[in-house]
Protein backbone atom coordinates (compact mmCIF):
# COMPACT_ATOMS: atom_id res chain seq x y z
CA UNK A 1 -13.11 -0.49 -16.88
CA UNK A 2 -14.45 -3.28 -14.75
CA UNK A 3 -15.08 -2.25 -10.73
CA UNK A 4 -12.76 -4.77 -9.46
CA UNK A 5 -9.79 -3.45 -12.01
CA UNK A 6 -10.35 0.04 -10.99
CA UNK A 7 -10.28 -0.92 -7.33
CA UNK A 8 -7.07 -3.40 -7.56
CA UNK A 9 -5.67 -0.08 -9.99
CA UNK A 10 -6.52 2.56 -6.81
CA UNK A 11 -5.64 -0.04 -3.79
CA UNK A 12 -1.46 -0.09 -6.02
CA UNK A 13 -1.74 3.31 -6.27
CA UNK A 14 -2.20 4.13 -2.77
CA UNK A 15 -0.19 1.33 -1.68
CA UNK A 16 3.04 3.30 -3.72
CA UNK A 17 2.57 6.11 -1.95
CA UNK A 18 2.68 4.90 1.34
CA UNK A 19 5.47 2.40 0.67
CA UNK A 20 7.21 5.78 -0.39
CA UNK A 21 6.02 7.67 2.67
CA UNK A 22 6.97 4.81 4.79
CA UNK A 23 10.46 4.29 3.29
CA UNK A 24 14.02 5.36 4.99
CA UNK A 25 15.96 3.25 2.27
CA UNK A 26 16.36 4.54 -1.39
CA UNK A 27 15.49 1.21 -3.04
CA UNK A 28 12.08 0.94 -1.34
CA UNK A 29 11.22 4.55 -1.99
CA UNK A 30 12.27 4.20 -6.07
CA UNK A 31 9.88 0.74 -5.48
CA UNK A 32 7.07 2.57 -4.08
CA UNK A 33 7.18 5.19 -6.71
CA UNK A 34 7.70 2.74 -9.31
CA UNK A 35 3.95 1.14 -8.48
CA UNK A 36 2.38 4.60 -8.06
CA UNK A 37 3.19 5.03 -11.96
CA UNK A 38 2.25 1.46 -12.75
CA UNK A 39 -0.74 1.61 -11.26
CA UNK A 40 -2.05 5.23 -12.46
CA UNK A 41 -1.02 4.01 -16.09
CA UNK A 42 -4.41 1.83 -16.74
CA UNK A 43 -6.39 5.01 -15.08
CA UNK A 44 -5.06 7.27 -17.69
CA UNK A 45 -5.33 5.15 -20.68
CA UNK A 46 -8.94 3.55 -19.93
CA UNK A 47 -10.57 5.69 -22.34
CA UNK A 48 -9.26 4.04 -25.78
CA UNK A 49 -8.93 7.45 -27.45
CA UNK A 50 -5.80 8.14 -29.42
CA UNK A 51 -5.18 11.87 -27.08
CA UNK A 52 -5.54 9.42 -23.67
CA UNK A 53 -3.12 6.84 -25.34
CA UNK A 54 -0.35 9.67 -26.50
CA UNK A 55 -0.74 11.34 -23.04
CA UNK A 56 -0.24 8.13 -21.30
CA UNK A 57 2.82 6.91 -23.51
CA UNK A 58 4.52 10.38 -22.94
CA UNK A 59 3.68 10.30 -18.70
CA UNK A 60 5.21 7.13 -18.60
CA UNK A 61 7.96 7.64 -20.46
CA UNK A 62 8.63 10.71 -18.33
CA UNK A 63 8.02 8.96 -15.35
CA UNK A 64 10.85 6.12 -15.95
CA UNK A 65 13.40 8.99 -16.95
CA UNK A 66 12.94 10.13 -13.90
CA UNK A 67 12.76 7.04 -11.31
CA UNK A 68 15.69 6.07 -13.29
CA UNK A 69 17.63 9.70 -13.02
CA UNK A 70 16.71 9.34 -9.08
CA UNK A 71 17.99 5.55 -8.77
CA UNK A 72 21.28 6.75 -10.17
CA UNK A 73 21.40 9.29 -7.73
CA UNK A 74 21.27 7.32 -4.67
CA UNK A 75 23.45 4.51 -6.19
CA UNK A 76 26.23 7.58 -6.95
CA UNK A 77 25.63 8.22 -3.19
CA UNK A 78 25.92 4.71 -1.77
CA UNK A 79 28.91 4.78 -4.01
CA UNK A 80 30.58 8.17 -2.83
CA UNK A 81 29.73 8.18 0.74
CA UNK A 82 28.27 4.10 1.79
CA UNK A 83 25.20 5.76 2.66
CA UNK A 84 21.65 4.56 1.34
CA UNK A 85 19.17 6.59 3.84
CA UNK A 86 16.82 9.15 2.32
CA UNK A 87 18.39 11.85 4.85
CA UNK A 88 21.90 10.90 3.99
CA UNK A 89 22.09 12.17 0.87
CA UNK A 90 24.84 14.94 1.70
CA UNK A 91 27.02 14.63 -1.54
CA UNK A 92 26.40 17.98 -3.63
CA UNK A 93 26.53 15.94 -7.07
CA UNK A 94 23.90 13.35 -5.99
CA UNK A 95 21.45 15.21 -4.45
CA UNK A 96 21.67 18.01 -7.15
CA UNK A 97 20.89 14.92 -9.76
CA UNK A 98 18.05 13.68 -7.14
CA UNK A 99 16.70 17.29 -6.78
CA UNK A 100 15.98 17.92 -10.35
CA UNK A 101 14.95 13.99 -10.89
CA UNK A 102 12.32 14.38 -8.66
CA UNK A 103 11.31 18.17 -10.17
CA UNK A 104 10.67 16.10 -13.15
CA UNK A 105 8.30 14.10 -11.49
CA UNK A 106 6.61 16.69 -9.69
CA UNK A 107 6.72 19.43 -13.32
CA UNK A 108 8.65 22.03 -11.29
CA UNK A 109 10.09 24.41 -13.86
CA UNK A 110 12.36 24.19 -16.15
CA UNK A 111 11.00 20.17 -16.42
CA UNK A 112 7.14 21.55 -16.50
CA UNK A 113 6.90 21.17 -20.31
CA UNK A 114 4.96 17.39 -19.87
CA UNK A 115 2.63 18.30 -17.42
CA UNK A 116 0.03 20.59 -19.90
CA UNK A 117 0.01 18.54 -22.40
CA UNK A 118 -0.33 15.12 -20.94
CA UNK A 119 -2.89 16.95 -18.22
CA UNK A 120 -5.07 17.59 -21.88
CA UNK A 121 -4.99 14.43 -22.63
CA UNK A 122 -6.54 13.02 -19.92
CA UNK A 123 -10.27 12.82 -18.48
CA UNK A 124 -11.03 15.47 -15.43
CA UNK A 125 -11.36 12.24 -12.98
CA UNK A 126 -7.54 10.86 -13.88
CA UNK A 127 -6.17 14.49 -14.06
CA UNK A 128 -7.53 15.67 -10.89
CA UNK A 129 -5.33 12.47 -9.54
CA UNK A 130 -2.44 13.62 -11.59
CA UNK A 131 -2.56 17.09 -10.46
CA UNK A 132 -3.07 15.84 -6.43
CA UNK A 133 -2.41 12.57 -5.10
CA UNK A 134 0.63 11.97 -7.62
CA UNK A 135 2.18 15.27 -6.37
CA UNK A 136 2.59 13.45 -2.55
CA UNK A 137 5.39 10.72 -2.36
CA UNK A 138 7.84 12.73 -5.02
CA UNK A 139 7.57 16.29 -2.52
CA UNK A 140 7.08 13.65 0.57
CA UNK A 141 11.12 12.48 -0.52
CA UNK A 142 12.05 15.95 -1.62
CA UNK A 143 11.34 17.21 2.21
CA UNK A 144 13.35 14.33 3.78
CA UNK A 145 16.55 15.41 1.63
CA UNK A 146 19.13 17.81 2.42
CA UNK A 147 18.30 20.34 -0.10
CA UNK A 148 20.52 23.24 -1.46
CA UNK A 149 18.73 26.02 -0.39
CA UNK A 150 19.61 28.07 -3.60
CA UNK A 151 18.50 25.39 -5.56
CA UNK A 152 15.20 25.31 -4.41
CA UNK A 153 14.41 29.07 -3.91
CA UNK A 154 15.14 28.93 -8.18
CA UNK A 155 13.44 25.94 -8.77
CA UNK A 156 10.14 27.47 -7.10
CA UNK A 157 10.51 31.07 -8.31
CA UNK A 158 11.19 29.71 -11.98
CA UNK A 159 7.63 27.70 -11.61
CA UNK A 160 6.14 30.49 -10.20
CA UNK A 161 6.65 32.69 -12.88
CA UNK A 162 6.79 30.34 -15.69
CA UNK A 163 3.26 28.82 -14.26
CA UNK A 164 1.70 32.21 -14.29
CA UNK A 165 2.91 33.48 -17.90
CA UNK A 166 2.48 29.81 -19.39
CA UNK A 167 -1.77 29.93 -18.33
CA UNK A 168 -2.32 33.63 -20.02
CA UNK A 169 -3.01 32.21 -23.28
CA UNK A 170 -4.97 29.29 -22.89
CA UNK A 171 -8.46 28.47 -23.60
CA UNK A 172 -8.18 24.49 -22.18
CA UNK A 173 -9.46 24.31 -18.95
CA UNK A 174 -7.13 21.50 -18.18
CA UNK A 175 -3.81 23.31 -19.15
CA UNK A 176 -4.78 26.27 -17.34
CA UNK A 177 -5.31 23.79 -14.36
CA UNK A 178 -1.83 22.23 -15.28
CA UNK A 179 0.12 25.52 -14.99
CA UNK A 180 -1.60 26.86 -11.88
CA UNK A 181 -0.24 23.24 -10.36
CA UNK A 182 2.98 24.41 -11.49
CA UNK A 183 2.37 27.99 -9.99
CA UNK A 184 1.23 25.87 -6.41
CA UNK A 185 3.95 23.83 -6.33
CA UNK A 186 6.41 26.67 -6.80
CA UNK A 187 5.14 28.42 -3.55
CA UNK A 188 5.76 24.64 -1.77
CA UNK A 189 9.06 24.22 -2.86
CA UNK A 190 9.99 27.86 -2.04
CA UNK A 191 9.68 27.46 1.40
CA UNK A 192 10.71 24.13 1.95
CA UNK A 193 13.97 24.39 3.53
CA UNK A 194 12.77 26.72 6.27
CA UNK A 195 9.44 25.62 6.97
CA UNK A 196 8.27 21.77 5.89
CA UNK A 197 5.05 22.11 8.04
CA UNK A 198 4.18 25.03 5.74
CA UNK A 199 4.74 22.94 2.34
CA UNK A 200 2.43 20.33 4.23
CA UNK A 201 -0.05 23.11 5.32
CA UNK A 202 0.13 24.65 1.44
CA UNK A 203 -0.10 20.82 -0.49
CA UNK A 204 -3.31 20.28 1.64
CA UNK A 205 -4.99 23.38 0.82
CA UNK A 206 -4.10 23.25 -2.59
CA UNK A 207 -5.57 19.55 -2.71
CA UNK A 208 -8.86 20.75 -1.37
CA UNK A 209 -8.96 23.94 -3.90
CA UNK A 210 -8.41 21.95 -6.71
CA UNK A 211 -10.41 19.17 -6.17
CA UNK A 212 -13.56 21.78 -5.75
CA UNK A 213 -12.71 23.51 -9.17
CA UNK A 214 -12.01 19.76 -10.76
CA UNK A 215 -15.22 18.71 -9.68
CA UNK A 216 -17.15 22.03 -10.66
CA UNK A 217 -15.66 22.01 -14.26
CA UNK A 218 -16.95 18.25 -14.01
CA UNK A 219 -20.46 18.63 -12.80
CA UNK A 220 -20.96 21.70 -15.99
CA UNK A 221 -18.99 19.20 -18.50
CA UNK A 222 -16.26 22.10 -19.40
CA UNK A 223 -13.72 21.65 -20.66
CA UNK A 224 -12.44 25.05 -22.49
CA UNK A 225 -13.23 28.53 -21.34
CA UNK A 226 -16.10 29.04 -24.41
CA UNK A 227 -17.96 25.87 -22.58
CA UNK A 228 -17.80 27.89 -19.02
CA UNK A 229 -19.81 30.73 -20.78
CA UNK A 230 -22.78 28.77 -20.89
CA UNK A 231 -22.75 26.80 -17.06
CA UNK A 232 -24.97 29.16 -15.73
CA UNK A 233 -27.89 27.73 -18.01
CA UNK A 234 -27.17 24.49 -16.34
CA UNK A 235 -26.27 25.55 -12.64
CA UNK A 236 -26.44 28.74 -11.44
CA UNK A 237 -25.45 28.16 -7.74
CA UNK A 238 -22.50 26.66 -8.35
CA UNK A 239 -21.80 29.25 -11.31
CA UNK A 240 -22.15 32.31 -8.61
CA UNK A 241 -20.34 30.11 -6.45
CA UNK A 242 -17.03 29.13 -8.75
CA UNK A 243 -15.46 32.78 -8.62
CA UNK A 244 -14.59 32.91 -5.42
CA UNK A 245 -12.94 29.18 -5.73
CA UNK A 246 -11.23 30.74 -8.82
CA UNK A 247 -9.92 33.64 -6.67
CA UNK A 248 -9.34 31.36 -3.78
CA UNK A 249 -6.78 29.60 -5.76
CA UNK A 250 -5.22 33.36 -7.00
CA UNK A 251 -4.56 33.60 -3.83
CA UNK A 252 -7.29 36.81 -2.57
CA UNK A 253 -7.84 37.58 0.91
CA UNK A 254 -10.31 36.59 2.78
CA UNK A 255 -10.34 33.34 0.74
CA UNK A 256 -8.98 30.38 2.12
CA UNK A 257 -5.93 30.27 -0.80
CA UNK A 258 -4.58 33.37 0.94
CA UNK A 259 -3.26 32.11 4.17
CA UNK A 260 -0.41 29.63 3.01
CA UNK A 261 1.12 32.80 0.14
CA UNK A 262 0.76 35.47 3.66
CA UNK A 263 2.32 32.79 5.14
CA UNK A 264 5.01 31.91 2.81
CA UNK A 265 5.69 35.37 2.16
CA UNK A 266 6.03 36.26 6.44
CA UNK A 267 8.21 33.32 6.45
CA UNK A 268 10.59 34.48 3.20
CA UNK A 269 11.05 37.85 5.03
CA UNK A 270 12.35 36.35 8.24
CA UNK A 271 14.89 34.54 6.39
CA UNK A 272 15.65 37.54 5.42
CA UNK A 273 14.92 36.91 1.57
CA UNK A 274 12.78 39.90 0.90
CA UNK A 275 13.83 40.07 -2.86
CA UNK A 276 12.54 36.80 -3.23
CA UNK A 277 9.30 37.30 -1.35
CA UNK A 278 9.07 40.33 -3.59
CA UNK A 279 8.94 38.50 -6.72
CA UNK A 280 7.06 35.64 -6.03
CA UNK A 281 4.63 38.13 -4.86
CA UNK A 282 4.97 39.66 -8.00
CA UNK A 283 4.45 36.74 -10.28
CA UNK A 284 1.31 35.28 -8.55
CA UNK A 285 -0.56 38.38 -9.77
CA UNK A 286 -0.32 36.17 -13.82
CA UNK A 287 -1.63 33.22 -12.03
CA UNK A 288 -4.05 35.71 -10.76
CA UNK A 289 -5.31 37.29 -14.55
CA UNK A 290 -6.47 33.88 -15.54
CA UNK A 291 -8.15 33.29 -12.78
CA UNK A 292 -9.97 36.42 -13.36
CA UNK A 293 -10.64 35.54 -16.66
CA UNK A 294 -12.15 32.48 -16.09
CA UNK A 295 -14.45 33.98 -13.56
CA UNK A 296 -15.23 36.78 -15.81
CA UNK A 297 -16.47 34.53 -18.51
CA UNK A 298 -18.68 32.27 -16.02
CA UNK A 299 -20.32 35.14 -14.51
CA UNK A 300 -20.09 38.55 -16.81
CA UNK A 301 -20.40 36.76 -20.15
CA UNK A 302 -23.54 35.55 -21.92
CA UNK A 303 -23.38 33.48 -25.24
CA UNK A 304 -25.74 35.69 -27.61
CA UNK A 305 -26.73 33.28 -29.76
CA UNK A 306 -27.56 29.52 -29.68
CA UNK A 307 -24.37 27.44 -28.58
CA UNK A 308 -23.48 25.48 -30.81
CA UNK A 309 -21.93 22.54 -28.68
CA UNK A 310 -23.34 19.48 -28.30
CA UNK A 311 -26.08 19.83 -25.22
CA UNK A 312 -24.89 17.94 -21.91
CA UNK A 313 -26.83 15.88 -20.48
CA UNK A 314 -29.14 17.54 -17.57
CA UNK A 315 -29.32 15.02 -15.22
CA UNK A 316 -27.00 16.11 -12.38
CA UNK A 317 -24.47 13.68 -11.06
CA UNK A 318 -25.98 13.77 -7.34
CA UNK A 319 -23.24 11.55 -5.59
CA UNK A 320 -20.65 14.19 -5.91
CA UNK A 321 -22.51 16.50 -5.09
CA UNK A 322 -21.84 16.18 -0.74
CA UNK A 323 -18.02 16.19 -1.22
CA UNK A 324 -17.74 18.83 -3.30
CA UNK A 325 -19.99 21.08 -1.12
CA UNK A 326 -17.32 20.34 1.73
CA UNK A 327 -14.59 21.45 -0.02
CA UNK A 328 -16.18 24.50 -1.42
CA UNK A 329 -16.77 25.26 1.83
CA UNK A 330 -13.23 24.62 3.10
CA UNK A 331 -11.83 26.76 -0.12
CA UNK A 332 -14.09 29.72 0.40
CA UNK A 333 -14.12 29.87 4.43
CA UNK A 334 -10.82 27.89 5.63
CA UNK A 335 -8.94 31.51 6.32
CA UNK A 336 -10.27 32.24 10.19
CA UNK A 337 -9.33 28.83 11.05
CA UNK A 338 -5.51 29.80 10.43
CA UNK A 339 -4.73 30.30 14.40
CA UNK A 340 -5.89 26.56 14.75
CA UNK A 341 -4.10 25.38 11.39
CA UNK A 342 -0.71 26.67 12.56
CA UNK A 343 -0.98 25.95 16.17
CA UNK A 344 -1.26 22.01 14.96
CA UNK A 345 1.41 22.37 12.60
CA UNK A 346 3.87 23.86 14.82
């Protein structure tokens, strides 16, 4: 793809999701999401292979359903009650419809089934957008609504559950990456209703995490778990290093990934929800066995004989090399800056 193509394609695409983010009216915010798919469609299909074509076909197809489900919401709304505000949306049948439109954007459970397989179609560059920056202007609308509570304590303990059993028997890298976003974004949406700074707090630490792993899996050209059992011929720092990003993104203490679950969980058993902290608790331990597998088979497994993939290339990709050593750093050591993270959010 030429330079200027790619930078007109990322300029739309962050010029959707501010037009969402900026939006009070329904029509603008469907608009701005609207150009955030546009524009990521040419990202995901700029590798002329038939996978990257059938992945981008299905996302966009997906996509529409659900811009169009959400536009009939808030036209059902303006109908019912002459309101077309983002906050107005009080009627129970139109914000239900909304609700579950834009959990088909995002791949909350029970609409997850896209994201893995579309996320395996696609490169680790236009995935690690899929799995990040698309997740922002869908949960950016989903916080201004009036949500039903009971909806959205299901809707995040379904993808909690269903993100941690769906990873246990994968050997893709990317799926496994697909249903630990669908793990993440259960937490976010669980809390929600009580405490939007701590959604915000969780979606940012979650964007560093997964950008460090993306970029590590990147750097060792893996792609499947057998590929990870030989990285630490090609980079044993960041080999050593990768576990405790793995476990950071479990969810272990003292690892950065554990402050927004302690949080989460403190907050669930104020509301008085301690069932529901209980098994979301619970189910993060599946998202936690893969994790541990994966680091288990970077670190405690050695190929015995010659592999017989294709040899990477050696020559290290050097200009990624200072942003991902931030956010390693932010992953691994983020959790004694918690005081000053919650004292800003409050």
């Amino acid at each position: 793809m030429s330079p200027y193509i790619l930078m007109i394609m990322l300029f739309a695409l962050g010029l959707g999701t501010t037009i969402t983010f900026a939006s009070t009216h329904w029509l603008l915010a469907w608009m701005g999401l609207e150009i955030n798919t546009l524009a990521i469609i040419p990202l995901m299909a700029q590798q002329h292979h038939p996978r990257a074509i059938e992945a981008t076909t299905k996302y966009f197809m997906i996509q529409a359903t659900a811009a169009a489900t959400l536009l009939f919401a808030s036209m059902t709304n303006a109908w019912l009650t002459g309101q077309w505000e983002i906050s107005q949306l009080n009627h129970p049948l139109p914000l239900t419809i909304a609700t579950m439109a834009l959990a088909l954007k995002l791949g909350l459970a029970p609409m997850h089934a896209w994201l893995p397989d579309i996320m395996q179609g696609l490169s680790l560059n236009t995935g690690l957008i899929l799995a990040t920056w698309q997740k922002l202007a869908p949960l950016s609308l989903l916080i201004q609504m009036n949500n039903n509570p009971h909806l959205l304590i299901f809707l995040g303990l379904m993808s909690i559950t269903i993100g941690g059993w769906g990873g246990l028997n994968q050997t893709q890298l990317r799926k496994l990456l697909a249903y630990s976003s669908i793990a993440h974004l259960g937490w976010m949406v669980l809390v929600m209703n009580f405490l939007p700074q701590l959604t915000l707090m969780t979606l940012l630490i979650y964007i560093v995490m997964t950008y460090s792993i993306f970029t590590i899996f990147k750097i060792n050209k893996a792609t499947s778990i057998n590929l990870l059992t030989t990285s630490w011929t090609k980079n044993p720092t960041l080999c050593a290093i990768t576990p405790l990003i793995l476990l950071s993104l479990g969810g272990l203490p003292p690892l950065t990934g554990f402050l927004p679950k302690w949080l989460i969980l403190q907050e669930l058993t104020k509301q008085h929800l301690v069932l529901v902290a209980t098994a979301a608790a619970l189910s993060a331990l599946l998202s936690l066995y893969f994790y541990l597998r994966l680091s288990y088979a970077m670190t405690l497994t050695t190929s015995p004989n010659t592999s017989t993939n294709i040899l990477p290339w050696r020559v290290m990709n050097m200009n990624m090399m200072t942003p991902t050593a931030f956010s390693i750093i932010f992953t691994i050591c983020m959790l004694p800056l918690s005081p000053l993270i919650i004292t800003t959010l409050g």
